[in-house]
Protein backbone atom coordinates (compact mmCIF):
# COMPACT_ATOMS: atom_id res chain seq x y z
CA UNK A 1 -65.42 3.89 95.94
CA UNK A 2 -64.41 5.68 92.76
CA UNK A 3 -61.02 4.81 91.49
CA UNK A 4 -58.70 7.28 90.86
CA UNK A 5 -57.90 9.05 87.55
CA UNK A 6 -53.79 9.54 86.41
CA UNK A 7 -53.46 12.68 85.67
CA UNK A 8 -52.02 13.39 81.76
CA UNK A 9 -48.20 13.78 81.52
CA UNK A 10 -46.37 17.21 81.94
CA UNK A 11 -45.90 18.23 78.49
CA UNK A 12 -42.10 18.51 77.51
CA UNK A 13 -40.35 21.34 77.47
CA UNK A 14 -37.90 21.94 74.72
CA UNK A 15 -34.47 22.42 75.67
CA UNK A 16 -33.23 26.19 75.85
CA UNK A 17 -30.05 27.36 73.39
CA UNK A 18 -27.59 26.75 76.51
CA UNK A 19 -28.56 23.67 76.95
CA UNK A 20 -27.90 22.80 73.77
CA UNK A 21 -24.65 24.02 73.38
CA UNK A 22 -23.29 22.53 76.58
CA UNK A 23 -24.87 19.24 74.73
CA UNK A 24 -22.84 19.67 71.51
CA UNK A 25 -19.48 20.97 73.55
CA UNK A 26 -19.75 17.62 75.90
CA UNK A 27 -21.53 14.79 73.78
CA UNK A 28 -22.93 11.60 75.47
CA UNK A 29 -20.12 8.69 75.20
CA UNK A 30 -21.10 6.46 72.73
CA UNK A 31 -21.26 2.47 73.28
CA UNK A 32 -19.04 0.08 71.61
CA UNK A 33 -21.32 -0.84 69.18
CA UNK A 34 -21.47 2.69 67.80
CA UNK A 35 -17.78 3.26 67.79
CA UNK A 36 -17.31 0.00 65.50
CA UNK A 37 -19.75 1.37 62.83
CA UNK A 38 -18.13 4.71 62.58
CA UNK A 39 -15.36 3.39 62.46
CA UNK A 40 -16.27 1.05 59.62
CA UNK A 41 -17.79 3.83 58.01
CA UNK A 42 -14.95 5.89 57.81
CA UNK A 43 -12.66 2.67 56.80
CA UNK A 44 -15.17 2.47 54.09
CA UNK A 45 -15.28 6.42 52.50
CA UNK A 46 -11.28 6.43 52.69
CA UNK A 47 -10.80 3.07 50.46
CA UNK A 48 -13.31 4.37 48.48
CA UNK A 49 -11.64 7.87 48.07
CA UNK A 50 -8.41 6.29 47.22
CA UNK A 51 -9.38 3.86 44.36
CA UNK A 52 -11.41 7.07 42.52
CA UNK A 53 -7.96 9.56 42.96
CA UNK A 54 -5.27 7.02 42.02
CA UNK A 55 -3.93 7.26 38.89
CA UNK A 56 -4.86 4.75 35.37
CA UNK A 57 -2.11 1.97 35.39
CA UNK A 58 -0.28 2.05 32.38
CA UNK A 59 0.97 -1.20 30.51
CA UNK A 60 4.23 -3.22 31.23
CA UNK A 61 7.08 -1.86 30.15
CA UNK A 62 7.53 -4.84 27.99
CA UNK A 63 3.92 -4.65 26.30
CA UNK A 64 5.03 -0.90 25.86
CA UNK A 65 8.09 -2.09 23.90
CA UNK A 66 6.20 -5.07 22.05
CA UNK A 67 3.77 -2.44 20.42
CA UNK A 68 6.69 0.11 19.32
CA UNK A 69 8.27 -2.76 17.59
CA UNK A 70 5.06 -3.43 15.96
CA UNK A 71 4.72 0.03 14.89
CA UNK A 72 5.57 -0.30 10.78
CA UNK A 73 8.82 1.21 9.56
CA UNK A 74 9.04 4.77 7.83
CA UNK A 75 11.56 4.59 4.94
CA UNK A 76 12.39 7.47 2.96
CA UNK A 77 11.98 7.38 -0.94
CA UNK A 78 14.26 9.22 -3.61
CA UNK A 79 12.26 8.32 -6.68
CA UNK A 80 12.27 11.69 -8.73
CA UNK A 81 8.83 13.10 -9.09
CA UNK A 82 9.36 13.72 -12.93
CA UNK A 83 12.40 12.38 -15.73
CA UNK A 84 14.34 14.74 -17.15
CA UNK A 85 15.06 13.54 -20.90
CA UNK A 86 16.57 14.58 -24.45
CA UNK A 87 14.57 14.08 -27.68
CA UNK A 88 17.19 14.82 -30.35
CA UNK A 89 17.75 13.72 -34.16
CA UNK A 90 13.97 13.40 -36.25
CA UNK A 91 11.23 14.26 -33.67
CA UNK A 92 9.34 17.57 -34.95
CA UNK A 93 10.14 19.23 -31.67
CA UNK A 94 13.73 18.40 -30.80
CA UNK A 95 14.49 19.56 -27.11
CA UNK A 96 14.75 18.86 -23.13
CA UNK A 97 11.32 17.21 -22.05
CA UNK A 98 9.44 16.44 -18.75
CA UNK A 99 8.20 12.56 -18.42
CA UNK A 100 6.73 10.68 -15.89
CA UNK A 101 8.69 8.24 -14.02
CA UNK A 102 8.08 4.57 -15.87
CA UNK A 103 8.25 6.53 -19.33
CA UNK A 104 8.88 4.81 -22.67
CA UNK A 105 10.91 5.44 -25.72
CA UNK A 106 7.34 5.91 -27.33
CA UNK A 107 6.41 8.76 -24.91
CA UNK A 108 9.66 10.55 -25.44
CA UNK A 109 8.99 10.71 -29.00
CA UNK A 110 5.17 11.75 -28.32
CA UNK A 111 6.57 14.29 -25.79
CA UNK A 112 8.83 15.93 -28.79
CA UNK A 113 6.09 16.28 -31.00
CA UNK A 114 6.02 12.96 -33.13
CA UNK A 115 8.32 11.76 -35.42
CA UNK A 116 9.53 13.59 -38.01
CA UNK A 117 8.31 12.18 -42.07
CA UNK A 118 11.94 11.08 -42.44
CA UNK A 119 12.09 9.24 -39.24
CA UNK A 120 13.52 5.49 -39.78
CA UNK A 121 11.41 4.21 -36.13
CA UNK A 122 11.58 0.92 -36.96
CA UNK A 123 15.01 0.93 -36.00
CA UNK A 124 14.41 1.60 -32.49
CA UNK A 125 13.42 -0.55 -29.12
CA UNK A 126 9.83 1.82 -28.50
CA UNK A 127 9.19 0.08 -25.37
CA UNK A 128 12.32 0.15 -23.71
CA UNK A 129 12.36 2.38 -20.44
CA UNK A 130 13.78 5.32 -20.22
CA UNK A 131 15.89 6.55 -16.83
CA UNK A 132 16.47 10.46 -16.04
CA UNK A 133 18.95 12.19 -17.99
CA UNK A 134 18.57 9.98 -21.11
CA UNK A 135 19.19 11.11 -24.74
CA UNK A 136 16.77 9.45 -27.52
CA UNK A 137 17.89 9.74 -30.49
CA UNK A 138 15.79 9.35 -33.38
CA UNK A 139 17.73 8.37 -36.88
CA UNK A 140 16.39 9.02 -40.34
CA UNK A 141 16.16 6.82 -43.02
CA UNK A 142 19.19 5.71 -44.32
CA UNK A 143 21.80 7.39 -41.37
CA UNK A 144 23.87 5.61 -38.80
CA UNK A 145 22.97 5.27 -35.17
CA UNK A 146 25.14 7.87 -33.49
CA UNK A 147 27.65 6.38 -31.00
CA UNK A 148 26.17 6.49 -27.50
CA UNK A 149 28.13 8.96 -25.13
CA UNK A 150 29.09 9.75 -21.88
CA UNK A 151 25.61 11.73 -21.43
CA UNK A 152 23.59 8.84 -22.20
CA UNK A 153 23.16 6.92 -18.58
CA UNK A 154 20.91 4.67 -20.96
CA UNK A 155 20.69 4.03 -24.81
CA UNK A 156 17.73 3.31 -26.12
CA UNK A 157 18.13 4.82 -29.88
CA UNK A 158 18.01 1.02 -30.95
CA UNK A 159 19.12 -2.32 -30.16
CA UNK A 160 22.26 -3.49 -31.29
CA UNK A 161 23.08 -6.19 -33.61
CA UNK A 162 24.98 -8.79 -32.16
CA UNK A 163 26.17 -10.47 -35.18
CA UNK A 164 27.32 -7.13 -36.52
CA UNK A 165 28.56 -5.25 -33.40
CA UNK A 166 31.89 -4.11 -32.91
CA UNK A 167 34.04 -4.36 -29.68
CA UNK A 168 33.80 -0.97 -28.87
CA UNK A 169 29.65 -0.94 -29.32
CA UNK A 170 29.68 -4.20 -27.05
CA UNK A 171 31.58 -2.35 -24.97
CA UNK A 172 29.24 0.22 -24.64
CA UNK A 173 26.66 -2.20 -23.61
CA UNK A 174 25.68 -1.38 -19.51
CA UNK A 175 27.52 -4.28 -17.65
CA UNK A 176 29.77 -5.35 -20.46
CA UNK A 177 33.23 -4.67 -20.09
CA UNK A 178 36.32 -5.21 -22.35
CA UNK A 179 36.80 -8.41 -21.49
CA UNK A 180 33.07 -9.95 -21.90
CA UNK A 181 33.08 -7.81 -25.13
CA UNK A 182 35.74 -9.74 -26.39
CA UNK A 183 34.04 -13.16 -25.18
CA UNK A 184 31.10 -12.24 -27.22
CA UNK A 185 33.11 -12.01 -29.95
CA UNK A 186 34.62 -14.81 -29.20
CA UNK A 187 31.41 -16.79 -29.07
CA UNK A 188 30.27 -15.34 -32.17
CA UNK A 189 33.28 -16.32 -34.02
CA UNK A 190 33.21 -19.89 -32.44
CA UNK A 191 29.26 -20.30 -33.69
CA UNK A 192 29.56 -18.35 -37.04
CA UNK A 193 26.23 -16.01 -35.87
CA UNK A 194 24.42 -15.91 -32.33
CA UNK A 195 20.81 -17.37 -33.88
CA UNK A 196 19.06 -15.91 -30.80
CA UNK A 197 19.69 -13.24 -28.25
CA UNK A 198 19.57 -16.40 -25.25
CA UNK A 199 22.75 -17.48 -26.90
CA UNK A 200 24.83 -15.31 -24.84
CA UNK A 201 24.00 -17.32 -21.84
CA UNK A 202 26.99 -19.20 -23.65
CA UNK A 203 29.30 -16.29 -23.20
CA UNK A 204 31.77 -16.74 -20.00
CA UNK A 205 31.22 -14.22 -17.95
CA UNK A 206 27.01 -13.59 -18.89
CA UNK A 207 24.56 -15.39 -16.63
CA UNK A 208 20.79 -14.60 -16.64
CA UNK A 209 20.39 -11.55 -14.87
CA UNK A 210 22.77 -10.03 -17.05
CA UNK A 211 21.28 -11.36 -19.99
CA UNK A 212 17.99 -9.96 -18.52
CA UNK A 213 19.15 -6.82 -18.81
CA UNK A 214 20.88 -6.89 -22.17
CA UNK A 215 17.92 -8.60 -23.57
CA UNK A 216 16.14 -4.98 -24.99
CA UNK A 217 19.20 -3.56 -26.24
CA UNK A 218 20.49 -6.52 -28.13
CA UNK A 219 19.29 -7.99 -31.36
CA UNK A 220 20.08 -11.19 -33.92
């Protein structure tokens, strides 16, 4: 007895177009198991969707603040960009001259040409500073210093001889008024000559900032 052979297996058969549609209008239910990982899936691609579209936080409010008060102050300057001065008496080029802020006596004269031959020099402070709208007046041998005048913010034409200096030329001395005027003279009367220019400190009324800046336009 022969045994018996199993026949192959029907080949399957695909299914037709309306079979799959009625397959994709009415899918199979899907078990628990399935539902939990979609779900999770979707959890997943929605957290992830919101941390890529929210927006950079910025910093505290009080960090904000900290750095704008760190930020360095802007202050405005009103230095001029150029002095505006007078060269008068013996210069070769008497006239209204162009300096640069920080400018000399000395560069006043060099900016009017020179001195004149006839130019007494030596009677004048070279190296004191010059402010705009100053007048530098150059004498010649022999001639007085000209009084200083309203026009002259600063006077540099020479310093001025405190054991030979009148009330009115103290006077005209930048922060010496009448009354320490007459306490210089005062002093100088009391000593019989001021020996050196630091006497002043003795003056009532002169301490040494003021002295500081009498101390170019002031000689023994």
């Amino acid at each position: 007895m022969t045994d018996a052979v199993p026949s192959p297996p029907a080949p399957q058969v695909p299914p037709s177009w309306r079979e799959r549609l009625d397959l994709i209008a009415s899918p199979p239910p899907l078990a628990p198991g399935q539902l939990a990982v979609g779900a999770i899936g979707v959890l997943a691609v929605v957290v992830a969707g919101w941390f890529l579209l929210r927006e950079p936080a910025g910093p505290p409010p009080e960090d904000s603040m900290a750095r704008a008060d760190r930020r360095p102050a802007v202050t405005a300057t009103t230095a001029p960009a150029t002095l505006v001065v007078h060269a008068a008496g013996a210069v070769l080029q008497p006239g209204v001259y162009r300096v640069e802020p920080g400018s000399r006596v000395t560069d006043v004269i060099a900016a009017a040409g020179g001195a004149s031959p006839d130019a007494d020099v030596n009677r004048l402070n070279l190296a004191a500073p010059v402010g705009d709208g100053t007048r530098v007046y150059v004498p010649r041998f022999g001639e007085a210093l000209p009084a200083s005048t309203a026009s002259d913010p600063v006077a540099p034409a020479g310093p001025l001889d405190l054991n030979t200096a009148t009330l009115e030329q103290l006077d005209e001395l930048p922060g010496v008024g009448p009354a320490t005027a007459k306490a210089i003279l005062a002093e100088r009367g009391r000593r019989g000559r001021f020996r050196s220019v630091d006497d002043l400190l003795d003056v009532r009324g002169i301490g040494p900032a003021k002295l500081d800046a009498l101390r170019d336009l002031v000689t023994v």
